[in-house]
C-alpha atoms as a PDB file:
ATOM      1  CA  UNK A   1       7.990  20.951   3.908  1.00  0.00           C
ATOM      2  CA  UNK A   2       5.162  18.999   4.987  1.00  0.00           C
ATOM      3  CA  UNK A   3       7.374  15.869   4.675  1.00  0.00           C
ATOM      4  CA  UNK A   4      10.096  16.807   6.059  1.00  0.00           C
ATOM      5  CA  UNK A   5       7.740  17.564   9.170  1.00  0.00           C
ATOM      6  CA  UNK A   6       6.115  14.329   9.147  1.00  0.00           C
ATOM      7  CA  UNK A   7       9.478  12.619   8.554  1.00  0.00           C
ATOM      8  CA  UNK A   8      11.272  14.461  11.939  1.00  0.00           C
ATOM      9  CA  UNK A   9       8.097  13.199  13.761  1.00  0.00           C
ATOM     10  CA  UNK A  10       7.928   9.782  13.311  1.00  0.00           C
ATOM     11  CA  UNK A  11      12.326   9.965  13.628  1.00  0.00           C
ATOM     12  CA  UNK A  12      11.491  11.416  17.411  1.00  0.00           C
ATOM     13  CA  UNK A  13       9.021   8.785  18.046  1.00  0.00           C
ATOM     14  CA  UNK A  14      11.094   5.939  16.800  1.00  0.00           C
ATOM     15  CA  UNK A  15      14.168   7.650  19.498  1.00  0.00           C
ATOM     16  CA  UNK A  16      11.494   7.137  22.023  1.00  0.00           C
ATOM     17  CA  UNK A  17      12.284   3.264  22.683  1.00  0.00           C
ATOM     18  CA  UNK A  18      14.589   2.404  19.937  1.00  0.00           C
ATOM     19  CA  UNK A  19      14.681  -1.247  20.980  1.00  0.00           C
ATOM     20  CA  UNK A  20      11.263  -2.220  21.673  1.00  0.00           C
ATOM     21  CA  UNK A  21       8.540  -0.556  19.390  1.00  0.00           C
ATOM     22  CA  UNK A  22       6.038  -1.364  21.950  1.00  0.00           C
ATOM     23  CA  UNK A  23       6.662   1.489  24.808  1.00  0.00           C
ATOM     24  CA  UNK A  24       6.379   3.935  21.963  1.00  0.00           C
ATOM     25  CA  UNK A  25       3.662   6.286  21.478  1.00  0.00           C
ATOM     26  CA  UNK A  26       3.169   6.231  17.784  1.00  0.00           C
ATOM     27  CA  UNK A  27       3.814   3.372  15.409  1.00  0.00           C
ATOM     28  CA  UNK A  28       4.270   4.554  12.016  1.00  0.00           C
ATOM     29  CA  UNK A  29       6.291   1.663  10.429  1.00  0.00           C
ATOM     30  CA  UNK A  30       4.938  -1.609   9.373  1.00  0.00           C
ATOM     31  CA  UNK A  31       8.019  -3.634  10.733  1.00  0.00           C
ATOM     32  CA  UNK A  32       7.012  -2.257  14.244  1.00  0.00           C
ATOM     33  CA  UNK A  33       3.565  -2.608  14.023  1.00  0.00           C
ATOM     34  CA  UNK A  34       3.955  -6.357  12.648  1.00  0.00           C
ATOM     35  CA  UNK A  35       6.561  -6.872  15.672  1.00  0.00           C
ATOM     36  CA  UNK A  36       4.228  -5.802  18.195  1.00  0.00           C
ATOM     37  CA  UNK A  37       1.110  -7.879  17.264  1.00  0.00           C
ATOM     38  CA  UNK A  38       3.267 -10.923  16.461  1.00  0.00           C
ATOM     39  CA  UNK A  39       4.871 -10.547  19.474  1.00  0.00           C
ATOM     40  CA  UNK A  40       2.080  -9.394  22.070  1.00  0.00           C
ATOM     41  CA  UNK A  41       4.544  -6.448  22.902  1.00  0.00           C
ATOM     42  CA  UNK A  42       2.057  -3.883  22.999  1.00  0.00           C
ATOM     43  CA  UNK A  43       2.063  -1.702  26.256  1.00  0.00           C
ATOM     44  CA  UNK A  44       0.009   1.651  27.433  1.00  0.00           C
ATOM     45  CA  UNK A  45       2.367   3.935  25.868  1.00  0.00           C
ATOM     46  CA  UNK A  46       0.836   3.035  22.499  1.00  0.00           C
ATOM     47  CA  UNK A  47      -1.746   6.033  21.070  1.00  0.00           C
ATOM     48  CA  UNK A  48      -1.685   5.876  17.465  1.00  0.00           C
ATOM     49  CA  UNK A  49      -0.951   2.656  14.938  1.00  0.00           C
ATOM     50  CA  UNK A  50      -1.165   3.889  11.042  1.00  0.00           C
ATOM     51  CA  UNK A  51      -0.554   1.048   8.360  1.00  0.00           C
ATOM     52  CA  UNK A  52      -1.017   2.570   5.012  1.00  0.00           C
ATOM     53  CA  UNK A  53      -0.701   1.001   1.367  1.00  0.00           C
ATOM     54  CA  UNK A  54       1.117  -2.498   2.543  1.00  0.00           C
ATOM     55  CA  UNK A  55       1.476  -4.750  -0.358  1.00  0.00           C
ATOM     56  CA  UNK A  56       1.439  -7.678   2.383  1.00  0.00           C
ATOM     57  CA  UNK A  57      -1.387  -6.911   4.394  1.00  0.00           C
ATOM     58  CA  UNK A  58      -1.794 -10.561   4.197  1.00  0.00           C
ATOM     59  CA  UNK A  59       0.300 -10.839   7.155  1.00  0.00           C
ATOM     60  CA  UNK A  60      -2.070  -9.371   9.625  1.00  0.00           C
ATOM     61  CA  UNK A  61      -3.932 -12.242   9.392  1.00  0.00           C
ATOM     62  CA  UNK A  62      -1.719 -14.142  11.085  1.00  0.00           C
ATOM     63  CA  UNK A  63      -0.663 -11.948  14.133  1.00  0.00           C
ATOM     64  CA  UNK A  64      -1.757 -11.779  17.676  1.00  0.00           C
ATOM     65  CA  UNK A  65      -5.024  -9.726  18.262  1.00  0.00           C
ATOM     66  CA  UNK A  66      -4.716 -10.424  21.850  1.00  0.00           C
ATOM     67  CA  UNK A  67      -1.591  -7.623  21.897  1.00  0.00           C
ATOM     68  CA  UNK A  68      -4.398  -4.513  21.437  1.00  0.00           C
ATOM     69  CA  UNK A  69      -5.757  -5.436  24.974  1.00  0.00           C
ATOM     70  CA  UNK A  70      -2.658  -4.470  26.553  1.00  0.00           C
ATOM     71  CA  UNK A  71      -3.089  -1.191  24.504  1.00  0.00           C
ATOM     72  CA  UNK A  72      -5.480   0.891  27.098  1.00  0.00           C
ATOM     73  CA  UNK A  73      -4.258   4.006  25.260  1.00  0.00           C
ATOM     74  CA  UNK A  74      -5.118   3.169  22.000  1.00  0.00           C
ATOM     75  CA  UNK A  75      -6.654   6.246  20.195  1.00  0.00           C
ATOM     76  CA  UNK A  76      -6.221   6.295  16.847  1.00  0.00           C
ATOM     77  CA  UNK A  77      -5.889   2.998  14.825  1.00  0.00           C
ATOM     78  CA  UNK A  78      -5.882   3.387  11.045  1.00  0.00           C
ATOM     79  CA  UNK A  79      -5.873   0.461   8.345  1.00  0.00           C
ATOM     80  CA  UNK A  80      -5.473   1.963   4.852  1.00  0.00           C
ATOM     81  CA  UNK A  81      -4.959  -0.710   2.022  1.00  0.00           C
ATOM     82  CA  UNK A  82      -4.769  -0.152  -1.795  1.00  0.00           C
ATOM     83  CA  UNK A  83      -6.965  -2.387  -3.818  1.00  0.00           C
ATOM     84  CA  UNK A  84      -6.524  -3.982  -7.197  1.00  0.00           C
ATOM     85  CA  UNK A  85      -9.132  -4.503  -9.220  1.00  0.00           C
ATOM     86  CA  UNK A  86      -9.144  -7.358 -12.067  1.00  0.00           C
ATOM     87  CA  UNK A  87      -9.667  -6.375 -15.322  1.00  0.00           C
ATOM     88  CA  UNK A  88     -12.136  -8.850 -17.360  1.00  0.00           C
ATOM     89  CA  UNK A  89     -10.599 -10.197 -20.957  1.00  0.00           C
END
């Protein structure tokens, strides 16, 4: 049930601004969030980004930091990433 919760939430969110992930208030999705910061499309309406267990984090590192100053709302930011550890032989 949980899920299914967390699921309808994020749908709402996304119905928010459809077109432009940047006048939402949540960004759940990695597409959006890599849209935004590439494209310096972030606006007040922005509260919450959560990126969790990306397999191409690698990308951040390339994307505009300069779009979190237009992000005055900014409340919750959280980075999650899954590391793999090499085995020795």
């Amino acid at each position: 049930m949980h899920d299914l919760l967390k699921e309808m939430g994020q749908q709402i969110v996304r119905h928010e601004c459809p077109q432009e992930p940047g006048r939402r208030s949540r960004l759940f999705h990695h597409e959006d969030v890599f849209h935004v910061l590439k494209n310096n499309t972030g606006t007040d309406a922005i509260e919450g980004i959560v990126l969790q267990d990306l397999p191409h984090m690698k990308k951040i590192r390339s994307l505009n930091a300069e779009a979190f100053s237009k992000m005055r709302e900014l409340r919750l930011l959280k980075i999650s990433v899954l590391l793999q550890m090499e085995t020795k032989k």
